[in-house]
N, C-alpha and C. Protein backbone atom coordinates (compact mmCIF):
# COMPACT_ATOMS: atom_id res chain seq x y z
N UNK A 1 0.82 -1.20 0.00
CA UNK A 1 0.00 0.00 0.00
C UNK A 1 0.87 1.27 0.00
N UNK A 2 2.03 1.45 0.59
CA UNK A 2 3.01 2.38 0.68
C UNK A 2 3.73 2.54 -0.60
N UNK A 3 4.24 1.13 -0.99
CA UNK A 3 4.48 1.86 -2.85
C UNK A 3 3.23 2.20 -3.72
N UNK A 4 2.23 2.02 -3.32
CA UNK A 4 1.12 2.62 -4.42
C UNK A 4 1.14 3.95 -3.83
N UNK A 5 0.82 4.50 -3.07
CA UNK A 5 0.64 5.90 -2.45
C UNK A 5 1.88 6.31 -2.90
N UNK A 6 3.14 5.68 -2.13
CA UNK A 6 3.97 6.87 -2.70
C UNK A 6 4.48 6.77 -4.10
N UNK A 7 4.18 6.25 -5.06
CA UNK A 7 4.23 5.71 -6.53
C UNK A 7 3.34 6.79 -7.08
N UNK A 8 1.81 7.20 -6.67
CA UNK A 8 0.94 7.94 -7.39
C UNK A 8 1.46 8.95 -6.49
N UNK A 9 2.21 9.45 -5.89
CA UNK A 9 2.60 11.02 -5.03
C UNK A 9 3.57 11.56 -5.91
N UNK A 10 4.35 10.46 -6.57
CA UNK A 10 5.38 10.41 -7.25
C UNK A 10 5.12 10.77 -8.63
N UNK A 11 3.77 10.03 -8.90
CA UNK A 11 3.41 10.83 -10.55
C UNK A 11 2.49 12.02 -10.21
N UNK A 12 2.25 12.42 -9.29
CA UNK A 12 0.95 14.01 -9.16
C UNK A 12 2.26 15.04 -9.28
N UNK A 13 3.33 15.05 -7.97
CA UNK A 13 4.01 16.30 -8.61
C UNK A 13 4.75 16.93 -9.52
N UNK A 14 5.28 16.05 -10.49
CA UNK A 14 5.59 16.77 -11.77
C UNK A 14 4.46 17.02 -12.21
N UNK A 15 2.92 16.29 -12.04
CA UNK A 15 1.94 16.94 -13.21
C UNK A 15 1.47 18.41 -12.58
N UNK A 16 1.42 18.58 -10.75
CA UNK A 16 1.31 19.41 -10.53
C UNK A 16 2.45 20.69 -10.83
N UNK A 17 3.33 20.13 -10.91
CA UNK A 17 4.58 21.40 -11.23
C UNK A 17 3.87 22.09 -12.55
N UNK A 18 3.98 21.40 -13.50
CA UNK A 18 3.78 21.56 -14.65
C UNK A 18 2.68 22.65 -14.90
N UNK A 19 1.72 21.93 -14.40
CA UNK A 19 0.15 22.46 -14.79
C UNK A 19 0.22 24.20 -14.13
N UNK A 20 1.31 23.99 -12.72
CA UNK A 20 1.63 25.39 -12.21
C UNK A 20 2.34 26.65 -13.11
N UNK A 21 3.09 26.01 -14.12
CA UNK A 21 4.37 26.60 -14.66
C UNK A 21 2.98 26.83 -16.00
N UNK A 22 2.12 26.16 -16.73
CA UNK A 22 1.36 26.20 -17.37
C UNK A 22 0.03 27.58 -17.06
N UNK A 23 -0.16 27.79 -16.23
CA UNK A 23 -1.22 28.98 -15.34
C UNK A 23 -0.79 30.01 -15.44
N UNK A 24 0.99 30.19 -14.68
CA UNK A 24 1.38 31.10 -14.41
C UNK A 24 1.90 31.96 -15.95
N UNK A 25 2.25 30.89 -16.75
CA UNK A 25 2.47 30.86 -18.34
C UNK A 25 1.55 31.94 -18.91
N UNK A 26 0.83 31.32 -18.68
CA UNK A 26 -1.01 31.97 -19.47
C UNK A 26 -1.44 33.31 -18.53
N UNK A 27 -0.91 33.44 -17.47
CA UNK A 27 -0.89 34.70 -16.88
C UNK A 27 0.00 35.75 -17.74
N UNK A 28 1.43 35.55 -17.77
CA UNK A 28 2.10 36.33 -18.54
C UNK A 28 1.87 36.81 -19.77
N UNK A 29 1.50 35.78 -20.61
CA UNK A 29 0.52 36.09 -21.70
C UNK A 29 -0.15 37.16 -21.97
N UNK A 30 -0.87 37.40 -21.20
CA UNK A 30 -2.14 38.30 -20.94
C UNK A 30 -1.81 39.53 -21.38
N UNK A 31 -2.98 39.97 -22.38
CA UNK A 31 -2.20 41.65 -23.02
C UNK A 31 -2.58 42.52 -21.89
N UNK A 32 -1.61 43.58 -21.84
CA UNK A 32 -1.20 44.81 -21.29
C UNK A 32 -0.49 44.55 -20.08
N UNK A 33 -0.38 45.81 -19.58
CA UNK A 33 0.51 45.85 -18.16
C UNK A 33 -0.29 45.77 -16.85
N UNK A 34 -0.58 44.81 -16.19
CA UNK A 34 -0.89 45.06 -14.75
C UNK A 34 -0.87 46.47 -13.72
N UNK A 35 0.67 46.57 -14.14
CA UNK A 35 0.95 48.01 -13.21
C UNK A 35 -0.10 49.17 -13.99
N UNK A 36 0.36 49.27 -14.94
CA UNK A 36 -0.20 50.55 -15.50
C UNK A 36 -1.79 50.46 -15.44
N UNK A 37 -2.58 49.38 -15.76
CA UNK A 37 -4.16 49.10 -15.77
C UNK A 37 -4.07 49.34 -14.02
N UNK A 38 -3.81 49.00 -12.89
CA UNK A 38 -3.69 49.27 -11.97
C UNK A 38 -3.36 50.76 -11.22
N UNK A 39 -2.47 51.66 -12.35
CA UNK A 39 -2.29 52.95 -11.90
C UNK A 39 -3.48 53.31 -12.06
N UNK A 40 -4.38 52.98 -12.98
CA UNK A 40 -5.57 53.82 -13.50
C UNK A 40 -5.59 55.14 -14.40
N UNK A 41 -6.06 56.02 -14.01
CA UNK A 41 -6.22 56.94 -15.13
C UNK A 41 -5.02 58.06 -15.32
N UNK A 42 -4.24 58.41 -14.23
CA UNK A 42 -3.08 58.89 -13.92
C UNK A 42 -1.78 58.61 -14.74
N UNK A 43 -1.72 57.57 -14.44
CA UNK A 43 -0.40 56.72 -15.34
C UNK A 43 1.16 57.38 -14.82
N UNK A 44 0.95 57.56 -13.82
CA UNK A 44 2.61 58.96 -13.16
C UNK A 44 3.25 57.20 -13.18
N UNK A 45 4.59 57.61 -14.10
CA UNK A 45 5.86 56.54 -13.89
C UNK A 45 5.90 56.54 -12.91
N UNK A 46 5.85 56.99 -11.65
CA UNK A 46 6.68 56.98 -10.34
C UNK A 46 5.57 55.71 -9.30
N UNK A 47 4.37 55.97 -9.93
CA UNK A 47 3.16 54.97 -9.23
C UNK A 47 3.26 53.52 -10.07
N UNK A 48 3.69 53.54 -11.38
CA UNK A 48 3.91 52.56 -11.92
C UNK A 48 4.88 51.62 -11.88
N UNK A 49 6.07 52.43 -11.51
CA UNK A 49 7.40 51.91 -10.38
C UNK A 49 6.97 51.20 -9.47
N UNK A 50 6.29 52.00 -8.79
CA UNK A 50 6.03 51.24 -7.10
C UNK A 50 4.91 50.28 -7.39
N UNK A 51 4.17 50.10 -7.86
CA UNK A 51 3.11 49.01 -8.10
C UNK A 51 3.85 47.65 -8.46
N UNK A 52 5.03 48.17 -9.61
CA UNK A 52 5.72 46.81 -9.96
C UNK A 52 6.84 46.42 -8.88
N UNK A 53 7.25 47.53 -8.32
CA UNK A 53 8.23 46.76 -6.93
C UNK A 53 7.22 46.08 -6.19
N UNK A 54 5.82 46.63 -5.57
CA UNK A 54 5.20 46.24 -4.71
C UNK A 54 4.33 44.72 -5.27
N UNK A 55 4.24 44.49 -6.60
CA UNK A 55 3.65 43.20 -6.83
C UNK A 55 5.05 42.42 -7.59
N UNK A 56 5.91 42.94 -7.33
CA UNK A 56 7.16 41.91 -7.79
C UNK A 56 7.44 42.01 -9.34
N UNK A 57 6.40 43.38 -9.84
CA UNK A 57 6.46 42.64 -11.27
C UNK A 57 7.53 43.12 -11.68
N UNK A 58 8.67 44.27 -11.35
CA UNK A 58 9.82 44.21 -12.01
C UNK A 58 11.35 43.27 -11.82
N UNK A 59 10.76 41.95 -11.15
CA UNK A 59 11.61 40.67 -11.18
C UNK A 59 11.64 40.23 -12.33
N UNK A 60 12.70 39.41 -12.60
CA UNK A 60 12.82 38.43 -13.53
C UNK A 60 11.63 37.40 -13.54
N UNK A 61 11.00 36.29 -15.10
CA UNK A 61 10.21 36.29 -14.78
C UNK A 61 10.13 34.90 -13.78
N UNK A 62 11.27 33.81 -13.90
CA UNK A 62 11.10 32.88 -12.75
C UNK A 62 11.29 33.54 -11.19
N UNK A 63 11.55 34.60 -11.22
CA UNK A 63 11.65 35.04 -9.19
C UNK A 63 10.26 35.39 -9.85
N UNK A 64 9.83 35.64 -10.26
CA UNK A 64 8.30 36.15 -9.95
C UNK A 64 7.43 34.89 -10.03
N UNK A 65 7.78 33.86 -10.57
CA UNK A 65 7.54 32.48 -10.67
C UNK A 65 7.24 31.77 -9.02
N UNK A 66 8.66 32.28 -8.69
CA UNK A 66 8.77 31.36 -7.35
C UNK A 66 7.86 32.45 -6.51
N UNK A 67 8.02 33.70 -6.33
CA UNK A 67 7.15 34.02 -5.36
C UNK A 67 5.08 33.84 -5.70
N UNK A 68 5.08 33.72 -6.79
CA UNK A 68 3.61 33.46 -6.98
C UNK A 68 3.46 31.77 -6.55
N UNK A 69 4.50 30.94 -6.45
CA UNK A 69 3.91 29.81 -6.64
C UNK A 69 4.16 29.24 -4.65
N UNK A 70 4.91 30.32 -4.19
CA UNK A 70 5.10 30.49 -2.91
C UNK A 70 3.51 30.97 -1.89
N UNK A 71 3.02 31.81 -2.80
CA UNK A 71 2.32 32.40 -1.93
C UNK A 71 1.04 31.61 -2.18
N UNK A 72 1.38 31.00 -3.43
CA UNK A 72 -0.24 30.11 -3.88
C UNK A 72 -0.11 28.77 -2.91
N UNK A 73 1.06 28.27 -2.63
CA UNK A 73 0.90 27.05 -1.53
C UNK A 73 0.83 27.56 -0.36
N UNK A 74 0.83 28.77 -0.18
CA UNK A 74 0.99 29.23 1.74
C UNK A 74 -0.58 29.96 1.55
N UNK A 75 -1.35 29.58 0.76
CA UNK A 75 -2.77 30.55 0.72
C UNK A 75 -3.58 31.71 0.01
N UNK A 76 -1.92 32.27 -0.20
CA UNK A 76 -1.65 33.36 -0.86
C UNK A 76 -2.08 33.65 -2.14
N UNK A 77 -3.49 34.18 -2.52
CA UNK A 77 -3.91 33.87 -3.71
C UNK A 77 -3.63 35.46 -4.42
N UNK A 78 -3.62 36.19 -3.87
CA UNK A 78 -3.69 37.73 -4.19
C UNK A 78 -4.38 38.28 -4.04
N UNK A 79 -4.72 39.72 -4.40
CA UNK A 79 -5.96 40.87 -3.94
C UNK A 79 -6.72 40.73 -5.70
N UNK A 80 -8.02 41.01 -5.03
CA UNK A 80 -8.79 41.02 -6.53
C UNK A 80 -8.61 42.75 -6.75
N UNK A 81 -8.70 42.77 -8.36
CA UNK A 81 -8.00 44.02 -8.79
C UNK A 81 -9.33 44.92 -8.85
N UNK A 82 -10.02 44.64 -8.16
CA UNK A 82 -11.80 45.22 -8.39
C UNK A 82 -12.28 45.76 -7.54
N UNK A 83 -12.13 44.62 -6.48
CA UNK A 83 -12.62 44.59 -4.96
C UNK A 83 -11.69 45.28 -3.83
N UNK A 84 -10.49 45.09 -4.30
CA UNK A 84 -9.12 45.25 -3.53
C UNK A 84 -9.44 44.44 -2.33
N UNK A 85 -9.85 43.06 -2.47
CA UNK A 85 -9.52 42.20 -1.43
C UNK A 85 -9.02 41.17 -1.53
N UNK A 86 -8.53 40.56 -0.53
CA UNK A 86 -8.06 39.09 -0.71
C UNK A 86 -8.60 38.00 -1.66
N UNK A 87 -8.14 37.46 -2.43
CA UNK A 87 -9.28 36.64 -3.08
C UNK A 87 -9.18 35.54 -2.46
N UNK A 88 -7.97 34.49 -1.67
CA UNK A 88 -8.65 33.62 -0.60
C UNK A 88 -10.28 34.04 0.42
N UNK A 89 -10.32 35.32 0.75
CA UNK A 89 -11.13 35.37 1.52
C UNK A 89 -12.78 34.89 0.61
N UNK A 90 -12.74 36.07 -0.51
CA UNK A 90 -13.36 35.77 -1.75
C UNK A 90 -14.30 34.48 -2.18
N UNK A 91 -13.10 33.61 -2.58
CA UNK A 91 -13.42 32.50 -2.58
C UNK A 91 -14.44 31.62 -1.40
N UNK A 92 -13.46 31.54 -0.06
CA UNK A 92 -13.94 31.54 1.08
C UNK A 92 -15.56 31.81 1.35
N UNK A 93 -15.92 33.18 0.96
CA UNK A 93 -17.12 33.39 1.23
C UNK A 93 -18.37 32.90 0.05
N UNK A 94 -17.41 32.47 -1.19
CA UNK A 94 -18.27 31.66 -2.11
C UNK A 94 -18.70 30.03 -1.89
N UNK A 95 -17.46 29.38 -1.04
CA UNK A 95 -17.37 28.28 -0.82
C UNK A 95 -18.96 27.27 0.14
N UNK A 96 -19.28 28.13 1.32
CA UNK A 96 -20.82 27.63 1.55
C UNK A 96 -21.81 28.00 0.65
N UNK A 97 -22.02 28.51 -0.04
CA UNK A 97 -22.98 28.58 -1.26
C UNK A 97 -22.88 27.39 -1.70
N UNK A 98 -21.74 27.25 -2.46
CA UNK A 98 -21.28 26.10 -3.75
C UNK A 98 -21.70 24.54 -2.72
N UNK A 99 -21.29 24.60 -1.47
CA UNK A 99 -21.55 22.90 -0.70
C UNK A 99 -22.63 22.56 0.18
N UNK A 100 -23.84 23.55 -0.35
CA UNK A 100 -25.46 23.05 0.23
C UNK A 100 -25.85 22.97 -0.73
């Protein structure tokens, strides 16, 4: 029973690596700039600076890799860009709806 468990533990995390490196992929993708759609109507370089220090986005793009995929196993889902809230919490408050 211990080589089957750890045999299928053994094939989930490369598919989970993958499928992670695949998300975060299709994030980058995405047309335009975060920071700047985030400055809003202003657009001052100096707010667009600090938005990308403050969400990491002027890292390289694997450190920005590791800290998104850091904060997604510790909970860390991010702020919704709408609401300006947590979207763990978000979710959270969708979650008893979805299981009655």
């Amino acid at each position: 029973m211990f080589r089957l468990i750890s045999r299928r533990l053994a094939e989930l995390l490369p598919t989970i690596l993958i499928v992670s490196i695949l998300i975060f992929g299709l994030q980058q993708l995405l047309p335009g700039d975060p920071a700047t759609i985030m400055a809003g109507e202003e657009r001052d370089p100096e707010v667009i600076a600090q938005i990308r220090a403050q969400y990491r986005l002027d890292q390289p793009v694997p450190v920005q890799y590791f800290y998104w995929i850091k904060g997604v196993l510790s909970g860390d889902l991010g702020e919704s860009m709408r609401l300006k809230q947590p979207v763990s919490e978000l979710v959270a408050q969708k979650l008893p709806v979805t299981l009655q």
